[in-house]
PDB file of N, CA and C in Angstrom:
ATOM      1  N   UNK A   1      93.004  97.783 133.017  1.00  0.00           N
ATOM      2  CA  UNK A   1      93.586  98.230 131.770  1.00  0.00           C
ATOM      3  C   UNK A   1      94.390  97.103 131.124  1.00  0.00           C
ATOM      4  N   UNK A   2      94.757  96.287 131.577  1.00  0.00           N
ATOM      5  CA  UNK A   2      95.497  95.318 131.868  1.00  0.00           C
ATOM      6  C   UNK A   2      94.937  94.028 130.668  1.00  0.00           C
ATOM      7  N   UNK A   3      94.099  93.646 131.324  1.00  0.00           N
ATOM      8  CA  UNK A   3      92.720  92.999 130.811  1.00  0.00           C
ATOM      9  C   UNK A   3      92.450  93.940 129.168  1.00  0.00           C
ATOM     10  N   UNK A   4      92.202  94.615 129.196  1.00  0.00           N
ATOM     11  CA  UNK A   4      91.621  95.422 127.783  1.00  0.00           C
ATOM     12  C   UNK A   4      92.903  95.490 126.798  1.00  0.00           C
ATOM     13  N   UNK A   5      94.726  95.362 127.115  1.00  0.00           N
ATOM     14  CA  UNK A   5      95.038  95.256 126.912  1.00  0.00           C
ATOM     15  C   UNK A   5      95.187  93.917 125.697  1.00  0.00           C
ATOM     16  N   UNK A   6      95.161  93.019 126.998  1.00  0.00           N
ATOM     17  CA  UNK A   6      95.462  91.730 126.704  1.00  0.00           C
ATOM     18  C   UNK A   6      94.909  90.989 125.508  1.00  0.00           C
ATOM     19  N   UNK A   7      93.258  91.906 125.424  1.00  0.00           N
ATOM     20  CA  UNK A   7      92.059  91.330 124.819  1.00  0.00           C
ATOM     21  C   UNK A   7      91.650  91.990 123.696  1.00  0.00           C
ATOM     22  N   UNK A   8      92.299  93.086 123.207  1.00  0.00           N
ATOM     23  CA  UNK A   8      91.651  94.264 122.312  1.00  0.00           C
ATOM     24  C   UNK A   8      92.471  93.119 120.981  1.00  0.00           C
ATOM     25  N   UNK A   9      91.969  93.267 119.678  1.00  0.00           N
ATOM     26  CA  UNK A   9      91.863  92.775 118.877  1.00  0.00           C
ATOM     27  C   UNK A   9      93.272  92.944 117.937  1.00  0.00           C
ATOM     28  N   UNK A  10      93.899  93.848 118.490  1.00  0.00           N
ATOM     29  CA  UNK A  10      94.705  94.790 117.476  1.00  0.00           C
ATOM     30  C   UNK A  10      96.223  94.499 118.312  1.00  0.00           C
ATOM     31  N   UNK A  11      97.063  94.619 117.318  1.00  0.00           N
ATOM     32  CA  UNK A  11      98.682  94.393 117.992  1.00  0.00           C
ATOM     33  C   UNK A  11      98.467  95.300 118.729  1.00  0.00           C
ATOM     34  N   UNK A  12      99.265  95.501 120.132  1.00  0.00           N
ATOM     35  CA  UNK A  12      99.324  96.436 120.870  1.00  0.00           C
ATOM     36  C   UNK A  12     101.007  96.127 121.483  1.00  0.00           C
ATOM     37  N   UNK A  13     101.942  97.171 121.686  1.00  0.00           N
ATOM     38  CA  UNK A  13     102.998  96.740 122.112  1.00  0.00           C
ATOM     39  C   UNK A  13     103.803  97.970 123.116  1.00  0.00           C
ATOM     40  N   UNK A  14     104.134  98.058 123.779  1.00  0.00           N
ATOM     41  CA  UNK A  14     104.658  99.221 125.064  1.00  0.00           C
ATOM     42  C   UNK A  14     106.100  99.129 125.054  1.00  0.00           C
ATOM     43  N   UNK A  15     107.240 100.207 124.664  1.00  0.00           N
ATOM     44  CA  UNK A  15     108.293 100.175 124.616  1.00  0.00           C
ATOM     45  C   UNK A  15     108.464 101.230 126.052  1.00  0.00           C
ATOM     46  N   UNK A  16     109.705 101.780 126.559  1.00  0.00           N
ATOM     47  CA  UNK A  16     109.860 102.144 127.326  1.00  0.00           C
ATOM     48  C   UNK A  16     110.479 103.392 126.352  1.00  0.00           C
ATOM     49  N   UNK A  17     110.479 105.147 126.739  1.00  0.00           N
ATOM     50  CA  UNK A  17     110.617 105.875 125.466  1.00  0.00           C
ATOM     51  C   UNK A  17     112.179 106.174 125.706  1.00  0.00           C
ATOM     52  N   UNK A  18     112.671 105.820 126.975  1.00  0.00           N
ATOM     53  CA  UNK A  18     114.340 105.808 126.651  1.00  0.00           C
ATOM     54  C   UNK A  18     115.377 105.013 126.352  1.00  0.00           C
ATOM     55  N   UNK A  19     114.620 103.695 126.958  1.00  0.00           N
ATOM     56  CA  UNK A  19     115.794 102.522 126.677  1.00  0.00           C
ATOM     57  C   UNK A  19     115.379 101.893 125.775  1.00  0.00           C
ATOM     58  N   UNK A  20     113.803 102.191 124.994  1.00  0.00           N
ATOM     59  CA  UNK A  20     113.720 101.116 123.744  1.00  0.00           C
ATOM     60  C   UNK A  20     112.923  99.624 124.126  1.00  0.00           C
ATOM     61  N   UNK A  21     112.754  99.489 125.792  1.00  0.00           N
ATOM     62  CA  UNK A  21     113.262  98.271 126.132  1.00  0.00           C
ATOM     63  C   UNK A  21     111.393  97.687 125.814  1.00  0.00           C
ATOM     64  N   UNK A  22     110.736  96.654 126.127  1.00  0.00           N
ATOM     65  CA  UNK A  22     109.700  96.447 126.083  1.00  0.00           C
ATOM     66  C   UNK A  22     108.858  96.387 127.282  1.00  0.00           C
ATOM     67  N   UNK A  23     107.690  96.943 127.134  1.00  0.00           N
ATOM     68  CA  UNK A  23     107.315  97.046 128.688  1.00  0.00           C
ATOM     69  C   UNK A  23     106.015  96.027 129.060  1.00  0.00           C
ATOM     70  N   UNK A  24     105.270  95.990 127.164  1.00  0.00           N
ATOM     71  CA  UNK A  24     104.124  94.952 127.672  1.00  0.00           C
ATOM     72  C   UNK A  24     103.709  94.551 126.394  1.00  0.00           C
ATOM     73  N   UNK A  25     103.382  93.510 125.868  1.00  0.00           N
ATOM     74  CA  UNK A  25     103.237  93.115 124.293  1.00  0.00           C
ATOM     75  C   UNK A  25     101.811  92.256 124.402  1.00  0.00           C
ATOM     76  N   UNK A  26     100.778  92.172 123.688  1.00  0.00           N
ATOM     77  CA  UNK A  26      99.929  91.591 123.963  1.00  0.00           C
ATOM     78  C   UNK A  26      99.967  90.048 122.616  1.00  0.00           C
ATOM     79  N   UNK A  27      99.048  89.201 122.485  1.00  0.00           N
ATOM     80  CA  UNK A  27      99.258  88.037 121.822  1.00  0.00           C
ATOM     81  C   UNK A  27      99.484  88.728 120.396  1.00  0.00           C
ATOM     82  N   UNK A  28      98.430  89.252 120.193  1.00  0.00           N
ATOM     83  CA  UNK A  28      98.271  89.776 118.732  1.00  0.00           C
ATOM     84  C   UNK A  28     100.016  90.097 117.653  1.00  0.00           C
ATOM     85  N   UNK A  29     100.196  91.066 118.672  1.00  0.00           N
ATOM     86  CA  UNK A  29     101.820  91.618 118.661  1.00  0.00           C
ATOM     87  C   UNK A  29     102.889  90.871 118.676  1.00  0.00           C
ATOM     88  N   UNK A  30     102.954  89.968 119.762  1.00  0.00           N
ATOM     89  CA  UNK A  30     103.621  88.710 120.156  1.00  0.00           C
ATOM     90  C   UNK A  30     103.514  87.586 118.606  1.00  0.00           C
ATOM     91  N   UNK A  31     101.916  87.539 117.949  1.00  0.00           N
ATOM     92  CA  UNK A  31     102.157  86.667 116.920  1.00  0.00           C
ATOM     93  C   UNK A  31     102.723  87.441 115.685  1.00  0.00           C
ATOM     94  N   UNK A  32     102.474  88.555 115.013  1.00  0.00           N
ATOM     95  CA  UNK A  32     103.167  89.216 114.393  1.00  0.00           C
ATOM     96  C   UNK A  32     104.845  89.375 114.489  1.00  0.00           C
ATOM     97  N   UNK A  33     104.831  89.398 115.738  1.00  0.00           N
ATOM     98  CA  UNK A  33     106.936  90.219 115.820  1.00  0.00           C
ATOM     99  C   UNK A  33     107.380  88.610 115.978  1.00  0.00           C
ATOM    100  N   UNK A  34     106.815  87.700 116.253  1.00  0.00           N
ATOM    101  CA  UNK A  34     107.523  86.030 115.883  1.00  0.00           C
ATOM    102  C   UNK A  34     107.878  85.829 117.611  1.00  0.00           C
ATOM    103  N   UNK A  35     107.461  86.708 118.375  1.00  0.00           N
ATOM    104  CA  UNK A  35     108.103  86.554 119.666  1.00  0.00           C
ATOM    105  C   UNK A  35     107.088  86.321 120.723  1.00  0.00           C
ATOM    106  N   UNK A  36     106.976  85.906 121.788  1.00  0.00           N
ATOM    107  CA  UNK A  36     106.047  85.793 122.952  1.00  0.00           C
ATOM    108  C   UNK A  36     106.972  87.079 123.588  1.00  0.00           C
ATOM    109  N   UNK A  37     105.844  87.987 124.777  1.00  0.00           N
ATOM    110  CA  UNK A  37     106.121  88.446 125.425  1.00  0.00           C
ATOM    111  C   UNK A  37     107.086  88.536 126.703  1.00  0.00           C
ATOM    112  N   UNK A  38     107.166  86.834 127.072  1.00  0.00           N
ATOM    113  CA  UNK A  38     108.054  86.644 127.695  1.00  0.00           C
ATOM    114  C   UNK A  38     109.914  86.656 126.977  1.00  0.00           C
ATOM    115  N   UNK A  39     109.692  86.565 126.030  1.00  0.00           N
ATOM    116  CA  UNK A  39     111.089  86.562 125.425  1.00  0.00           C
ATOM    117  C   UNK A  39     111.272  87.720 125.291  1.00  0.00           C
ATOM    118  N   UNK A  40     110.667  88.807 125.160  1.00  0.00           N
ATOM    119  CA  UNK A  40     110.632  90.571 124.529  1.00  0.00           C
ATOM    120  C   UNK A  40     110.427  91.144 125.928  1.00  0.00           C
ATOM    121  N   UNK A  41     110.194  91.017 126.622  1.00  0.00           N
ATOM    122  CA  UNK A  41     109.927  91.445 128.427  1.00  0.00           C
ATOM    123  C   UNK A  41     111.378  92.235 128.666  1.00  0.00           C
ATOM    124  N   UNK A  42     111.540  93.294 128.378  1.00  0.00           N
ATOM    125  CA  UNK A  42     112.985  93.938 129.157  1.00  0.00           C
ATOM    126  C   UNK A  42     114.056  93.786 128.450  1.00  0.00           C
ATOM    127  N   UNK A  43     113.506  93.571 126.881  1.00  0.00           N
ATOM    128  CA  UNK A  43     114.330  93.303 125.930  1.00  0.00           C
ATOM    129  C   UNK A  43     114.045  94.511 124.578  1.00  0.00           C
ATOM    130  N   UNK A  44     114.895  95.096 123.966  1.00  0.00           N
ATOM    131  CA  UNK A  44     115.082  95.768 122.949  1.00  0.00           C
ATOM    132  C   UNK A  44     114.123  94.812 121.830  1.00  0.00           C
ATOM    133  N   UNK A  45     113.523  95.782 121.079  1.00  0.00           N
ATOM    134  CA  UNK A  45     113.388  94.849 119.539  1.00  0.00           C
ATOM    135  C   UNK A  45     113.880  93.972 119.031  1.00  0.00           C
ATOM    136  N   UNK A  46     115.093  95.138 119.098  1.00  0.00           N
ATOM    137  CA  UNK A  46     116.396  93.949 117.984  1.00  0.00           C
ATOM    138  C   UNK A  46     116.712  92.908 119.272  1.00  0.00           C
ATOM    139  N   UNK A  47     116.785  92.867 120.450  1.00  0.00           N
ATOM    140  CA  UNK A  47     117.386  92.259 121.368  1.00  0.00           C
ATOM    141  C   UNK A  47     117.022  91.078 121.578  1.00  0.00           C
ATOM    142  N   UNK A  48     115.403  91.168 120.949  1.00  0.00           N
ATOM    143  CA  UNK A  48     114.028  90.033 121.362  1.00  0.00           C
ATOM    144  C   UNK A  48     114.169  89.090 120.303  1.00  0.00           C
ATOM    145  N   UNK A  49     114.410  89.081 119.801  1.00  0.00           N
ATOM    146  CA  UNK A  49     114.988  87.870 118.393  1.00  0.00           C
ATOM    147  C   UNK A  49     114.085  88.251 117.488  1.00  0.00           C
ATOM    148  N   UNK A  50     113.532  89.645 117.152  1.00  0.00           N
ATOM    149  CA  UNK A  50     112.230  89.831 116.293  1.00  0.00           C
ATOM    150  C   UNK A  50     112.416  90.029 115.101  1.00  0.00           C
ATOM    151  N   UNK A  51     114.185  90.712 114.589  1.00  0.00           N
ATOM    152  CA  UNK A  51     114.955  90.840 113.757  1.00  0.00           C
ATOM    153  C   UNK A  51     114.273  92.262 112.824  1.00  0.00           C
ATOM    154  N   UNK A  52     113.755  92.724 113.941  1.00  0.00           N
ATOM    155  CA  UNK A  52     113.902  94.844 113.821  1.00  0.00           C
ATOM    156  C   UNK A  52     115.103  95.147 114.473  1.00  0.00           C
ATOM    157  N   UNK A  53     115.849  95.370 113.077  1.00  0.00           N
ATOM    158  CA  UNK A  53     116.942  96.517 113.616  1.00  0.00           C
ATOM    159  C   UNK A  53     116.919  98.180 113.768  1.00  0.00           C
ATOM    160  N   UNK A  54     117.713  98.480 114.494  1.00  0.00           N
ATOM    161  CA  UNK A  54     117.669  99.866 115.436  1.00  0.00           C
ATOM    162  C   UNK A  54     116.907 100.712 113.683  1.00  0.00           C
ATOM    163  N   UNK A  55     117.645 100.282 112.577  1.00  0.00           N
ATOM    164  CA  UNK A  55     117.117 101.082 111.164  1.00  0.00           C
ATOM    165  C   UNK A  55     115.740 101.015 111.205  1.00  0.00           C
ATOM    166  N   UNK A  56     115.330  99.883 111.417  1.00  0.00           N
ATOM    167  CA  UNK A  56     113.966  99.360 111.017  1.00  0.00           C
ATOM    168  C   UNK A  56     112.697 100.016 111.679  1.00  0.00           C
ATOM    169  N   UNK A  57     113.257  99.685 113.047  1.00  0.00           N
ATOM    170  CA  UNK A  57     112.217 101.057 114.248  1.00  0.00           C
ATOM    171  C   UNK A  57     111.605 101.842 113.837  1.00  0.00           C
ATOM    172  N   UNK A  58     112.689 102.616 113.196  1.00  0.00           N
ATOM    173  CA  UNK A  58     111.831 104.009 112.572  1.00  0.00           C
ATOM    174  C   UNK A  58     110.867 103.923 111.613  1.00  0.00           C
ATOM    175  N   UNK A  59     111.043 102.819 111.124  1.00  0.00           N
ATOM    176  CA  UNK A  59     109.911 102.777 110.151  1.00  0.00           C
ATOM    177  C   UNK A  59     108.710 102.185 110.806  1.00  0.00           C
ATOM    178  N   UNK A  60     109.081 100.754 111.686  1.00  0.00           N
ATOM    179  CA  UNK A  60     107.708 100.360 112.013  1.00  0.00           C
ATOM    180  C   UNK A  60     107.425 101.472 113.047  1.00  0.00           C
ATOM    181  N   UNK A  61     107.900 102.481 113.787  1.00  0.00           N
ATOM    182  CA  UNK A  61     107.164 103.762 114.112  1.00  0.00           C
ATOM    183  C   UNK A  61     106.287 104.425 113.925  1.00  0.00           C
ATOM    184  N   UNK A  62     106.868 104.476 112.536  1.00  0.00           N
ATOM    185  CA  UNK A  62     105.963 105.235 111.768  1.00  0.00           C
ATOM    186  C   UNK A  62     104.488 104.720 111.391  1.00  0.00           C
ATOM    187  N   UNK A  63     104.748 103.675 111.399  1.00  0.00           N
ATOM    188  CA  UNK A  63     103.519 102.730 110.476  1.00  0.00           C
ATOM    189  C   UNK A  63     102.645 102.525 111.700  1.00  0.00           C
ATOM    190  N   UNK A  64     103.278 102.368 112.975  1.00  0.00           N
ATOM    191  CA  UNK A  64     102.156 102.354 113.852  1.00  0.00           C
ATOM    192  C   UNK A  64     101.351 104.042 114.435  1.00  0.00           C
ATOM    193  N   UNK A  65     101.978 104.996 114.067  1.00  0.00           N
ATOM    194  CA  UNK A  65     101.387 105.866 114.013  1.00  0.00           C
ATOM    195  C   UNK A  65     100.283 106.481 112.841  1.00  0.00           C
ATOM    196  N   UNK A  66     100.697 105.972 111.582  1.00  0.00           N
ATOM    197  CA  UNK A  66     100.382 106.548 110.488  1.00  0.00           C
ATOM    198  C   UNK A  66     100.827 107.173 110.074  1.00  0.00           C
ATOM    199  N   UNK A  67     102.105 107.639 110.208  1.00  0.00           N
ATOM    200  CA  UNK A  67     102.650 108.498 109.055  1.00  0.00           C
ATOM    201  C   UNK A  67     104.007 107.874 108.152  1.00  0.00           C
TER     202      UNK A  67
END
């Protein structure tokens, strides 16, 4: 899963649903949010230097869901 992760074409990014924290970011994601995964690894959004604040979340939430 890991692998299909890594490789699927599309940002893909894994937060943890209580602490926010990051659990797995693939390149795609990593080039979009300005961050490598290793810097965002166990780190908050805002925490990761990506400059989404706690406001902002909710929106890119949304946008990755579609609504």
């Amino acid at each position: 899963m890991n692998l299909l992760l890594r490789n699927i074409p599309a940002a893909v990014f894994v937060r943890d649903a209580q602490s926010g924290q990051v659990l797995f970011m693939n390149d795609q994601a990593a080039d979009i949010l300005g961050v490598s995964m290793k810097e965002a690894l166990g780190k908050t959004l805002a925490d990761s230097g990506t400059g989404i604040t706690p406001e902002g979340k909710a929106g890119l939430s949304g946008a990755v869901r579609g609504t």
